[in-house]
Each structure stands twice: as C-alpha cells, then as structure tokens.
Protein backbone atom coordinates (compact mmCIF):
# COMPACT_ATOMS: atom_id res chain seq x y z
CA UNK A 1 105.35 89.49 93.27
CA UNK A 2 103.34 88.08 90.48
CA UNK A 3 100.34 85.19 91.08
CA UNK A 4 96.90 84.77 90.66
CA UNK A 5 94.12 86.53 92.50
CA UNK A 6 90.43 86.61 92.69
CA UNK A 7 90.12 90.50 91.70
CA UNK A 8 86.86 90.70 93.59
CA UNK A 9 89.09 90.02 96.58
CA UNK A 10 91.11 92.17 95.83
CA UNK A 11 88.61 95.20 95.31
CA UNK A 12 86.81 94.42 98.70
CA UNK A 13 90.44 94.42 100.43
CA UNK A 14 91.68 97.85 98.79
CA UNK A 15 87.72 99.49 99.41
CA UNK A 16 87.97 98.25 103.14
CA UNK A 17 91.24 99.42 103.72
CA UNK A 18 90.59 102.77 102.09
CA UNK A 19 87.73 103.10 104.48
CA UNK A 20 85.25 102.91 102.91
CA UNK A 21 81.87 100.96 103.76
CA UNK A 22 78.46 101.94 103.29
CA UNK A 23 79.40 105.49 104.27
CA UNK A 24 82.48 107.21 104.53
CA UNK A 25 82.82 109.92 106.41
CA UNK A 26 79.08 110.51 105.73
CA UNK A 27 79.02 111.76 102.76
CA UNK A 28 80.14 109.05 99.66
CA UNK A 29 78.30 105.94 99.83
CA UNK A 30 80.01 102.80 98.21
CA UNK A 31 78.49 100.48 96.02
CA UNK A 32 80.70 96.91 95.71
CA UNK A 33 78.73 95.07 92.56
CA UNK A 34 80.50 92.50 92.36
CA UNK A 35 80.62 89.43 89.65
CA UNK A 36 79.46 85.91 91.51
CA UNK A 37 81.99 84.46 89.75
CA UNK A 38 86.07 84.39 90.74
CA UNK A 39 87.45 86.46 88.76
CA UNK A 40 91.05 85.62 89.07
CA UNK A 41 94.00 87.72 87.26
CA UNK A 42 97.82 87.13 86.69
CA UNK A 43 98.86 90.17 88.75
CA UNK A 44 101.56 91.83 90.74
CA UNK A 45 99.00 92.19 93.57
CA UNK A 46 100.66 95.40 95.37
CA UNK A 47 100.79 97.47 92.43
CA UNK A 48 96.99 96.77 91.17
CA UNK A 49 95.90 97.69 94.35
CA UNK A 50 98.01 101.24 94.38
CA UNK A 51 95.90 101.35 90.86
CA UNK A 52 92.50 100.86 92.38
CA UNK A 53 93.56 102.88 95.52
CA UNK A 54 94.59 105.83 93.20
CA UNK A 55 91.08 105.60 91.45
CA UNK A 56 89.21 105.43 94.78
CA UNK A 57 91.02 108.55 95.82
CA UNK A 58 90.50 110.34 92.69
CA UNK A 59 86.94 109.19 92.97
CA UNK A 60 86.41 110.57 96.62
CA UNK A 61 87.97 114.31 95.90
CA UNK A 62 85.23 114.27 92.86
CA UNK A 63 82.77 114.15 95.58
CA UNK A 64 83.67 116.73 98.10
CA UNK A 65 80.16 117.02 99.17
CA UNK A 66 78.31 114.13 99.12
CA UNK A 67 77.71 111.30 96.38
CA UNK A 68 78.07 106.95 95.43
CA UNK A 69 80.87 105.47 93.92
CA UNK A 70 79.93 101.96 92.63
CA UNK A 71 82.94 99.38 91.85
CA UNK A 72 81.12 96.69 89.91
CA UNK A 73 83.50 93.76 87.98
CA UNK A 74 81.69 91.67 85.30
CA UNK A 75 83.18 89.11 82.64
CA UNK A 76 83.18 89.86 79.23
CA UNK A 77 84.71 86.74 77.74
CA UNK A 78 88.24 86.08 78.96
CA UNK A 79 89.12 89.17 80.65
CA UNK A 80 86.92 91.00 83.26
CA UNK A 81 85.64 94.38 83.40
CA UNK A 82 86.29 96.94 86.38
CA UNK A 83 84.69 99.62 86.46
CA UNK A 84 84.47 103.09 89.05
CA UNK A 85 81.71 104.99 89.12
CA UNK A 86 81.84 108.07 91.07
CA UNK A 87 78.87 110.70 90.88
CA UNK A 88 81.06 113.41 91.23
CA UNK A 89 82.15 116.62 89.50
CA UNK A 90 83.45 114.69 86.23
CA UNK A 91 86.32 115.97 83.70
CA UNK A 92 85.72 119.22 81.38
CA UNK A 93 86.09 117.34 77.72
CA UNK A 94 89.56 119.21 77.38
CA UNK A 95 91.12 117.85 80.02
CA UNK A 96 89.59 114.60 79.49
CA UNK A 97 91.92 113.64 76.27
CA UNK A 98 94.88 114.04 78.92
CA UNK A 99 94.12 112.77 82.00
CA UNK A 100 96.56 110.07 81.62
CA UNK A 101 99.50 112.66 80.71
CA UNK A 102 102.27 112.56 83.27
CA UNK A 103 102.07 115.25 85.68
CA UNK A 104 98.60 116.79 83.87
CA UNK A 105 96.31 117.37 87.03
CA UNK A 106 92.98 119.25 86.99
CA UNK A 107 93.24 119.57 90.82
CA UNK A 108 93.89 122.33 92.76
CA UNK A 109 97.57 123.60 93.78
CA UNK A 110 99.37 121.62 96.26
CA UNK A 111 96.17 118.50 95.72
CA UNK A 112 97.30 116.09 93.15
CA UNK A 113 100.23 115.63 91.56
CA UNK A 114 99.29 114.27 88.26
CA UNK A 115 101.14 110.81 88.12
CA UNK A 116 98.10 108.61 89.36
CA UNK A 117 96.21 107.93 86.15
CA UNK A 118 99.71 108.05 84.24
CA UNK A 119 101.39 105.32 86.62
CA UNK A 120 98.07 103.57 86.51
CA UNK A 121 97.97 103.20 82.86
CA UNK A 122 101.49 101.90 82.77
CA UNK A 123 100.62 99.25 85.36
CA UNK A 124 97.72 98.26 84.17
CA UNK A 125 99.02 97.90 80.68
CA UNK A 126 102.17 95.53 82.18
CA UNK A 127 98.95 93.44 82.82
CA UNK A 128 97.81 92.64 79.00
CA UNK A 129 95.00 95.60 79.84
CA UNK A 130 93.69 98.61 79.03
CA UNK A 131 92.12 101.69 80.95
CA UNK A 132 89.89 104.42 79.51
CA UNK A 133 88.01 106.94 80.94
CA UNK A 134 84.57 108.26 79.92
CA UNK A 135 82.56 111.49 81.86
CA UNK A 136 80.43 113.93 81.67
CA UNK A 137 80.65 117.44 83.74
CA UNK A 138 78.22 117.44 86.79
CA UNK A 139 77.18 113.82 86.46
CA UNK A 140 80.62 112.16 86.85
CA UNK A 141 83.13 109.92 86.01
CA UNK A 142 83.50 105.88 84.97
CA UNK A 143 86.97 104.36 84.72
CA UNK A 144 87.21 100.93 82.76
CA UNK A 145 89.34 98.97 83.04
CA UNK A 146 89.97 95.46 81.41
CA UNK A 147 92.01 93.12 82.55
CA UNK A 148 93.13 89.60 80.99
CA UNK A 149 91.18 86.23 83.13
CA UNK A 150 93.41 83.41 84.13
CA UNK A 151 92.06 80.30 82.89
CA UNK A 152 91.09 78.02 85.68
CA UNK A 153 92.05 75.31 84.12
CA UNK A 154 96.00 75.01 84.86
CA UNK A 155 96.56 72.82 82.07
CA UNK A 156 95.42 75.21 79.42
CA UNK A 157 97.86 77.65 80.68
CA UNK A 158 100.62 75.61 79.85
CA UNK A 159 99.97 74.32 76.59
C-alpha cells in the first residue's frame, strides 16, 4: 500500500527488526546518522523496507568478521539521500558494473541468490529514484540511494 512515511522511521524500524543495535552479534557495530529533519517519501512501505533489509543483509555477510555499517539519510534538495556504509570486503571492480544483473552474485554457492540488488533497483526506481553503488576492495562498500521528498505542504501536491 502506497502513503507517506518519515524514511528515518522507517530505517530505525527495518535496523531494529534486523537486529541490529549497537552490536550485533558482537562483531558489526551500527551507526544510524540520521537527518533531524522528517524526511517523508511517497512509498509502498513493505517493499522499501525488503530494499533496505536486502542491503543490511548484504552489508552484514561483507563483514564476516567484525566491522560498522553506518545508515546516514541527508536532504539534498527535494529528495533525500540514503546511504549504507559497510566496512566490509567491498566488490572487485568487475563485478561491480553488474551487481544489479539478475541472478549475478559474487557470493559463495548455495549464499545468495543474486536477485537482491536487481529487485531492489526495480523497486526503488517504481519510486522516482535511483540506486548506485560505489566500493573499493578491502575498505568496503556505500549504496546510494535517492529517493523523491514529499512536499509537506499538501496543497502543493495537488496543484
């Protein structure tokens, strides 16, 4: 179902749920940096979240010893910024230019399937956005992703 959210909500919900805190299990510490302001998106709520859930995942089996993953949101004009940070094992530069190829996984056997970043890049686009992905080997991985603001102002989103 599509409404308006606060995204910062949204990102402390999925981060909670995922369980993570300050620690989780120990080894990846989580840092939530997130913009004072609200900001709130025209979304389908449920399948966002399976986007930021996927990227939290992702993030985590990066890390399989220890490391942080920061989830920071700012506002650049009228869309907000979301971006993962993980200080993990990041992407080899040829598999970076397909990461978001349907069924391309750099996983090992029987791990990933290949569909998360491809699934997430169709649902974030159904929201007006985009998603890249920038990293370097051994010093890890940043997803961006923008996303259109609702104006808070109901009137201007009528006219």
């Amino acid at each position: 179902t599509w409404s308006v959210h606060d995204l910062n909500l949204l990102l402390s919900s999925v981060a909670s749920a995922s369980g993570l805190n300050a620690t989780w299990n120990g080894r990846v510490k989580l840092a939530l940096q997130l913009d004072p302001g609200e900001p709130r998106v025209w979304c389908d709520e449920e399948r966002l979240k399976q986007v930021f859930v996927n990227l939290i995942s992702n993030a985590l089996d990066a890390m399989p010893q220890e490391g942080l993953l920061a989830i920071s949101t700012r506002l650049v004009g009228d869309r907000v910024e979301v971006k993962f940070t993980d200080t993990g094992i990041g992407i080899p530069p040829e598999h970076l230019e397909r990461v978001f190829d349907a069924f391309f996984t750099s996983k090992p056997e029987g791990k990933g399937t290949g569909v998360g970043l491809a699934s997430s890049r169709r649902t974030v686009e159904r929201h007006g956005g985009t998603i890249t992905v920038d990293s370097q080997v051994g010093k890890g991985t940043t997803v961006t992703i923008l996303l259109p603001m609702q104006p808070t102002d109901e009137a201007t989103s009528n006219s």
